[in-house]
Protein backbone atom coordinates (compact mmCIF):
# COMPACT_ATOMS: atom_id res chain seq x y z
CA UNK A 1 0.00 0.00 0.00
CA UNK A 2 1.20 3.46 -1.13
CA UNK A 3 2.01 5.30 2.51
CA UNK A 4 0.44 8.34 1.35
CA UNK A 5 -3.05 6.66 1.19
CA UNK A 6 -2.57 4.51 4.62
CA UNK A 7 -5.89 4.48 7.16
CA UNK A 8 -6.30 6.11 9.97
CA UNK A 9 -6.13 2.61 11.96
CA UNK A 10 -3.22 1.98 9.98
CA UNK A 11 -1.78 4.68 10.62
CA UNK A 12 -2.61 3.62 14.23
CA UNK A 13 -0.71 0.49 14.12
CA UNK A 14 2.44 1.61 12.44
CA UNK A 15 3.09 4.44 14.96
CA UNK A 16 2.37 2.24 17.89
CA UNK A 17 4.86 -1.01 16.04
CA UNK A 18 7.28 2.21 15.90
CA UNK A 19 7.09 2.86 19.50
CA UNK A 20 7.49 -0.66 20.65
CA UNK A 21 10.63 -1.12 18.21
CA UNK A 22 11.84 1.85 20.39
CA UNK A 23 11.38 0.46 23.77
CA UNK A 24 8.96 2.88 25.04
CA UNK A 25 7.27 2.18 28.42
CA UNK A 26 4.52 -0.09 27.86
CA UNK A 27 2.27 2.62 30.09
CA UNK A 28 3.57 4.98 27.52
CA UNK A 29 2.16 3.33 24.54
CA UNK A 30 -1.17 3.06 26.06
CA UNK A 31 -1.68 6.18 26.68
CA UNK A 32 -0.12 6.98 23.42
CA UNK A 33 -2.80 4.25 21.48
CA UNK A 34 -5.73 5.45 23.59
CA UNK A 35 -5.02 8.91 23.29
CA UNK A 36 -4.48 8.62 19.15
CA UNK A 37 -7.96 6.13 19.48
CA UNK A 38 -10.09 9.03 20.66
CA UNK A 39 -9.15 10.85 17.49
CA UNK A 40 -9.47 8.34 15.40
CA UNK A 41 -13.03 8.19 16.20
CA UNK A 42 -13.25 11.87 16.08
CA UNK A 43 -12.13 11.91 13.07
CA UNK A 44 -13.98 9.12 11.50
CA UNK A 45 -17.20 11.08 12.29
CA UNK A 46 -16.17 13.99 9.84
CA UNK A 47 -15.90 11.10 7.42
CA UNK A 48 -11.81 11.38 7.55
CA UNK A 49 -10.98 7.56 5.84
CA UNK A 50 -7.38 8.19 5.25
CA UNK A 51 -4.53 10.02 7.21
CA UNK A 52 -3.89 12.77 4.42
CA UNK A 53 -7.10 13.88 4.93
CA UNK A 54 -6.74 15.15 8.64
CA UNK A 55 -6.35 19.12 8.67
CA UNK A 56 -5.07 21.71 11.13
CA UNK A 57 -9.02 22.21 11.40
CA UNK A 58 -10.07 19.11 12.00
CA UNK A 59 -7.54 18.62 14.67
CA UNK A 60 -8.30 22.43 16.22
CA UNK A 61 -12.01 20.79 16.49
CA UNK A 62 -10.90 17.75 18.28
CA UNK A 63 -9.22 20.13 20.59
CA UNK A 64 -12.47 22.35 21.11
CA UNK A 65 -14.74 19.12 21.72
CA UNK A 66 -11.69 17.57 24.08
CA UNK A 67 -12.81 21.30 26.03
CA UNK A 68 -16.51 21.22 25.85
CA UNK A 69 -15.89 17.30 27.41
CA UNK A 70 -14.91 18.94 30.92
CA UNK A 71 -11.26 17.63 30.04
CA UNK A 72 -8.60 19.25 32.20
CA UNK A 73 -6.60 21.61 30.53
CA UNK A 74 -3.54 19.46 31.65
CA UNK A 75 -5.19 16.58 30.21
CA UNK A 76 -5.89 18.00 27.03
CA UNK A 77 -2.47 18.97 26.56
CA UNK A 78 -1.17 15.71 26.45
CA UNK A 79 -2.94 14.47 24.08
CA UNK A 80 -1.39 17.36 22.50
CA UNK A 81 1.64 15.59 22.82
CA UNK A 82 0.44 12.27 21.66
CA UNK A 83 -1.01 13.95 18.25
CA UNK A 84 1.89 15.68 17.56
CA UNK A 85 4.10 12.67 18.08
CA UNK A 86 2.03 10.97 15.93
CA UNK A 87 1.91 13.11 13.10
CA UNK A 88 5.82 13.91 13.42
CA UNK A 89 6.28 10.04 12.66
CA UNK A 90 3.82 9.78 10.01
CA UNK A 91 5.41 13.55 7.90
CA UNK A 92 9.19 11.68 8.73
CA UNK A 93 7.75 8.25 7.10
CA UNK A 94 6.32 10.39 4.45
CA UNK A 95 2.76 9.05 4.55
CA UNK A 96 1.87 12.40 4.82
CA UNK A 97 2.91 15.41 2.79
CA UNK A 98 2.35 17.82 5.25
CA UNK A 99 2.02 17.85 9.05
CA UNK A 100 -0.91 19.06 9.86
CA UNK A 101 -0.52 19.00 13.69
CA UNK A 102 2.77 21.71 13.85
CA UNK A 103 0.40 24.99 14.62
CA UNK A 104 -1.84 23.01 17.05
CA UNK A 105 -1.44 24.55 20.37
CA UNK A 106 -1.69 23.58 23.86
CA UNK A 107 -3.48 25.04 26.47
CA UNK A 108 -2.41 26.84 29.29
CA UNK A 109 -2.31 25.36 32.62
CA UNK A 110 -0.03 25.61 36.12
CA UNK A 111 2.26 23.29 36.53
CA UNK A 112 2.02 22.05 39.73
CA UNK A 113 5.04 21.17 41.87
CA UNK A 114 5.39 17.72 43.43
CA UNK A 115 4.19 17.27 46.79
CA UNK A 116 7.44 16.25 49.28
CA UNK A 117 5.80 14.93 52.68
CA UNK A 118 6.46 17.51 55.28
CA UNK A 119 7.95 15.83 58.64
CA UNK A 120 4.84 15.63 60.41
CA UNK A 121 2.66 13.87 57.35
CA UNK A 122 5.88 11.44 56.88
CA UNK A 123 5.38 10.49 60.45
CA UNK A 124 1.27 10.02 60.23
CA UNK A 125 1.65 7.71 57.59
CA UNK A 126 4.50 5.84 59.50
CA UNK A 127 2.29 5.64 62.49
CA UNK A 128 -0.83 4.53 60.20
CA UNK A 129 0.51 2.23 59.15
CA UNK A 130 2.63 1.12 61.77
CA UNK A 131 0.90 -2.49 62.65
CA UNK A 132 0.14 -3.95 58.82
CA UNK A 133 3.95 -5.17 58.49
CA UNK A 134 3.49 -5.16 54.64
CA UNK A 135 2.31 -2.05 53.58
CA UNK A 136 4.87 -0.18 56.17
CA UNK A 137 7.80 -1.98 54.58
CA UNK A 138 6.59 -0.96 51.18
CA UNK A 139 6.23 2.85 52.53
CA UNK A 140 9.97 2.72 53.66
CA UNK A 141 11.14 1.53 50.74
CA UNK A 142 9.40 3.91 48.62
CA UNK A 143 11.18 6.70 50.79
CA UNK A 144 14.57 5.33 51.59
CA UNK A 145 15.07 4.43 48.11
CA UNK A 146 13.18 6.28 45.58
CA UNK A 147 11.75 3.64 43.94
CA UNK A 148 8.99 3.55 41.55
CA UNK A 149 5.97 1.53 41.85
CA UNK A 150 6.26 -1.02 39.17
CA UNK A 151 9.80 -1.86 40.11
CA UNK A 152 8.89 -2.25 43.82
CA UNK A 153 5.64 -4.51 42.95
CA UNK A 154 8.13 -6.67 40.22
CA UNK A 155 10.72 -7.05 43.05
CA UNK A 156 11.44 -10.81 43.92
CA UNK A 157 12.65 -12.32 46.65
CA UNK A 158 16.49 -12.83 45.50
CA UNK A 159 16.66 -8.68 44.46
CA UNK A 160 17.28 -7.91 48.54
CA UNK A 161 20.73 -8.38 48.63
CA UNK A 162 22.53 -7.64 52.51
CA UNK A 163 23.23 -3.69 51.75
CA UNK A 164 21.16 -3.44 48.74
CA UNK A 165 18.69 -4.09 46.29
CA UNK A 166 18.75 -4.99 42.94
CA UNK A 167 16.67 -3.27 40.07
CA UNK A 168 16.32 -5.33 37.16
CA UNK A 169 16.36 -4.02 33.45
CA UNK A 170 12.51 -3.77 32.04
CA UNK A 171 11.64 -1.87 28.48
CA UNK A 172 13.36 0.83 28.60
CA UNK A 173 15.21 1.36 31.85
CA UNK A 174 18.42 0.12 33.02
CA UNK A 175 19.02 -2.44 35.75
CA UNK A 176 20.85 -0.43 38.85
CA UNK A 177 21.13 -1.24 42.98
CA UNK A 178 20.14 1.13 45.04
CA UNK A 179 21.93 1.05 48.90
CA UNK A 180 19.34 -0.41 51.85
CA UNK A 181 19.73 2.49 54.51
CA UNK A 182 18.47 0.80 58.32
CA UNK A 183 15.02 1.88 58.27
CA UNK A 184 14.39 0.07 54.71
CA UNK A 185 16.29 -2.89 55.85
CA UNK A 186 14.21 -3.24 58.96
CA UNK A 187 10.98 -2.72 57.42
CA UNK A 188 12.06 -5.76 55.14
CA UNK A 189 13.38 -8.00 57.90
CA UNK A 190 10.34 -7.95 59.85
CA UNK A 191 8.31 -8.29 56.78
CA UNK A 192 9.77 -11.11 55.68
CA UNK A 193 9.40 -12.24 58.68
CA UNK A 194 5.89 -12.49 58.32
CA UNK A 195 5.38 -13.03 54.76
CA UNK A 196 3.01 -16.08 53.86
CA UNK A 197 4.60 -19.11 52.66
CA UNK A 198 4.11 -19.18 48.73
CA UNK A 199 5.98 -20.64 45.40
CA UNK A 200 5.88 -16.99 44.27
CA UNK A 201 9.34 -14.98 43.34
CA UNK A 202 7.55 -11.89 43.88
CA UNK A 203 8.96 -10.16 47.41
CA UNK A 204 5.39 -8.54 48.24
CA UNK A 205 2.21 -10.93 48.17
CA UNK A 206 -1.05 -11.37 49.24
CA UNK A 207 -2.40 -12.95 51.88
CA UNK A 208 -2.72 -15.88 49.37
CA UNK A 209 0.25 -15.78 47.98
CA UNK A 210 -0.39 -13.80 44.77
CA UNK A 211 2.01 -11.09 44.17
CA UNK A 212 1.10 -7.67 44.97
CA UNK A 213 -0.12 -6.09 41.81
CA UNK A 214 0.57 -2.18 40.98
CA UNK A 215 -3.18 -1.06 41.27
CA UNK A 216 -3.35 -2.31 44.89
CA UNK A 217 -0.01 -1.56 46.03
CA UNK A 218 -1.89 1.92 44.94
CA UNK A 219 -5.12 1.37 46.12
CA UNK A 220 -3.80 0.84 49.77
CA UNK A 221 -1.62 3.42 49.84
CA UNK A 222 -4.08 5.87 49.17
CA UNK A 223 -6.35 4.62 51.47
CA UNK A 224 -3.40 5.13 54.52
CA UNK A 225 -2.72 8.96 52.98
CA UNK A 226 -6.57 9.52 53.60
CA UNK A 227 -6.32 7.73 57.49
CA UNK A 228 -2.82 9.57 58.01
CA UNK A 229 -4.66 12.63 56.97
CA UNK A 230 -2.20 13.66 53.94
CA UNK A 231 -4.61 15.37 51.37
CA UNK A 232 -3.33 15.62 47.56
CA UNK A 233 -0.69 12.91 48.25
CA UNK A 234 -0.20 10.01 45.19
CA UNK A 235 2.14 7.88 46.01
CA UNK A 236 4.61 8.87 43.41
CA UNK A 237 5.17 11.99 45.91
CA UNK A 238 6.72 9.36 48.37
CA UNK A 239 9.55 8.96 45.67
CA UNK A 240 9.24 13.05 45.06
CA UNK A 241 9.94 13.07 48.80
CA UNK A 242 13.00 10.56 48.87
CA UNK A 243 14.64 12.80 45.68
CA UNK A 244 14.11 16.11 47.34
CA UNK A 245 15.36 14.75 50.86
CA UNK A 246 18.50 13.30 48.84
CA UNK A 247 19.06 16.93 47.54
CA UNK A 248 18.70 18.61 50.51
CA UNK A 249 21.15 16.27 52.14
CA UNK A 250 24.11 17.28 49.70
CA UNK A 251 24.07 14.02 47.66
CA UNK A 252 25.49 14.87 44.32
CA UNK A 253 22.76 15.49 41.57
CA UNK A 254 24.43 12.62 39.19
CA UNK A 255 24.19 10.13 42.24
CA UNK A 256 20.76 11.13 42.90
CA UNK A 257 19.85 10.39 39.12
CA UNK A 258 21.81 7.12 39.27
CA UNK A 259 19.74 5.93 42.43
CA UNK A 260 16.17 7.02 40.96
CA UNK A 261 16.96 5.64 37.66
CA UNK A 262 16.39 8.50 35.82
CA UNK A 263 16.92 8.67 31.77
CA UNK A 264 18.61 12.20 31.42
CA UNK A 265 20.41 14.45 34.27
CA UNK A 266 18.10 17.13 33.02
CA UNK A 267 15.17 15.20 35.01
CA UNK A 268 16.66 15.15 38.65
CA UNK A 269 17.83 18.79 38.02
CA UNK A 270 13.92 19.98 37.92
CA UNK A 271 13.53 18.81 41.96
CA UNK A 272 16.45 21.61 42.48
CA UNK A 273 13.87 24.31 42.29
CA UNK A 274 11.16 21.99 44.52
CA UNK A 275 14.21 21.77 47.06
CA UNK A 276 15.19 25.96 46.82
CA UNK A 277 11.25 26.61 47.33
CA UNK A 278 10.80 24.49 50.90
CA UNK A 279 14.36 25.63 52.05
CA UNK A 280 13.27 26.96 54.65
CA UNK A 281 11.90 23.40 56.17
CA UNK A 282 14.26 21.39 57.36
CA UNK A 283 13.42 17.64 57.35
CA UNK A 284 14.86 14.18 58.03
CA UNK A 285 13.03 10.98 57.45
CA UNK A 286 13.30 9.38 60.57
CA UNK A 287 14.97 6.40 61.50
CA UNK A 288 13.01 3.18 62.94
């Protein structure tokens, strides 16, 4: 098939084969594919049936309905992104002549900072959660380490090394070991302690066995933010809090990076302005 004549759910496929071949995040390319969907079927009610037939217009009107929806302007503007991505690939494979989606602009919106756990809401949720042995071991490790979500809920049992534990390499990040301060290490030990006997690898389970999955790793969480009385908290802002903590400490902005697994320096530098802004509080996750 002549690219310059390719459907709009071909166009679909190809972009999202492309991002795969790339090793983007497997979260990213749903929300790029879902994202790219909802225009799609946008588009297929103007009775667009091929890819060089989407305009500036038509994609100014997806923007306008995306509005009258009630979708955030935050929201909106990432599907922005997704668009714009899409239609980059698609002028660069030449399936299209023209990009239509260059002028397309994004809304305004504040950017809000992340939310670092002040002393006293890092000791609520401590105390909160004090007597379900799990969940505080998973807190702990989410602020003495910086780790995110997925790679604490994919830990097994033979990542916990004696000073450390071991990251292993998934899509597109890197394998690394981050250092097990005595709080973490604690929090594990009695865990483990208590963890139910099960063929599973996993290092967090459920009472029968299963491992631990990502949405209820979440799910609980949030539910101990809400007891502790933390409002606004996800529980990404437990590894905002470890980063900024880190920073605030003196540890060198390349370590920092190293230990959080970020991509590009550029990334860790953006908590420099989070740690300049709350200066003036000094804090220290306390030790067990």
């Amino acid at each position: 098939m002549n690219k310059s004549i390719l459907g709009l759910k071909a166009s679909h496929r190809e972009f999202l084969n492309y991002l795969k071949e790339k090793g983007r995040a497997s979260a990213t390319i749903l929300a790029y594919s879902s994202d790219l969907q909802q225009l799609i079927n946008f588009c297929e009610q103007l009775k667009r049936i091929r890819i060089d037939q989407i305009t500036t217009s038509d994609l100014d009107a997806f923007k306008n309905f995306l509005d009258k929806e009630s979708y955030t302007a935050k929201s909106i503007s990432r599907k922005i992104n997704s668009i714009k991505s899409f239609f980059k690939f698609l002028h660069f494979q030449k399936s299209i002549s023209e990009n239509p989606a260059i002028p397309l602009t994004h809304p305004k919106y504040e950017v809000k900072l992340p939310k670092i756990l002040s002393k006293m809401e890092y000791r609520a949720l401590r105390d909160v959660c004090r007597n379900d042995i799990r969940i505080f071991a998973i807190v702990e490790l989410f602020l003495q380490t910086g780790l995110r979500i997925r790679e604490l809920a994919n830990l097994h049992l033979g990542d916990i090394k004696t000073k450390a534990i071991y990251i292993r390499a998934y899509e597109s990040h890197s394998s690394r070991e981050i250092p097990l301060n005595k709080p973490a290490k604690t929090g594990l030990e009695n865990y483990l302690k208590v963890r139910p006997k099960s063929n599973s690898k996993n290092l967090f389970i459920t009472k029968t066995g299963n491992p631990f999955l990502v949405r209820n790793i979440r799910s609980t969480i949030n539910r101990y933010f809400k007891l502790a009385g933390i409002e606004d908290a996800k529980i990404n802002d437990l590894r905002h809090t470890f980063i900024a903590h880190q920073l605030k400490a003196g540890t060198p902005l390349t370590l920092v990076s190293k230990l959080t697994g970020h991509k590009r320096l550029s990334t860790t530098e953006k908590y420099l302005t989070l740690v300049k802004k709350s200066s003036s509080e000094k804090f220290k996750l306390e030790e067990l």
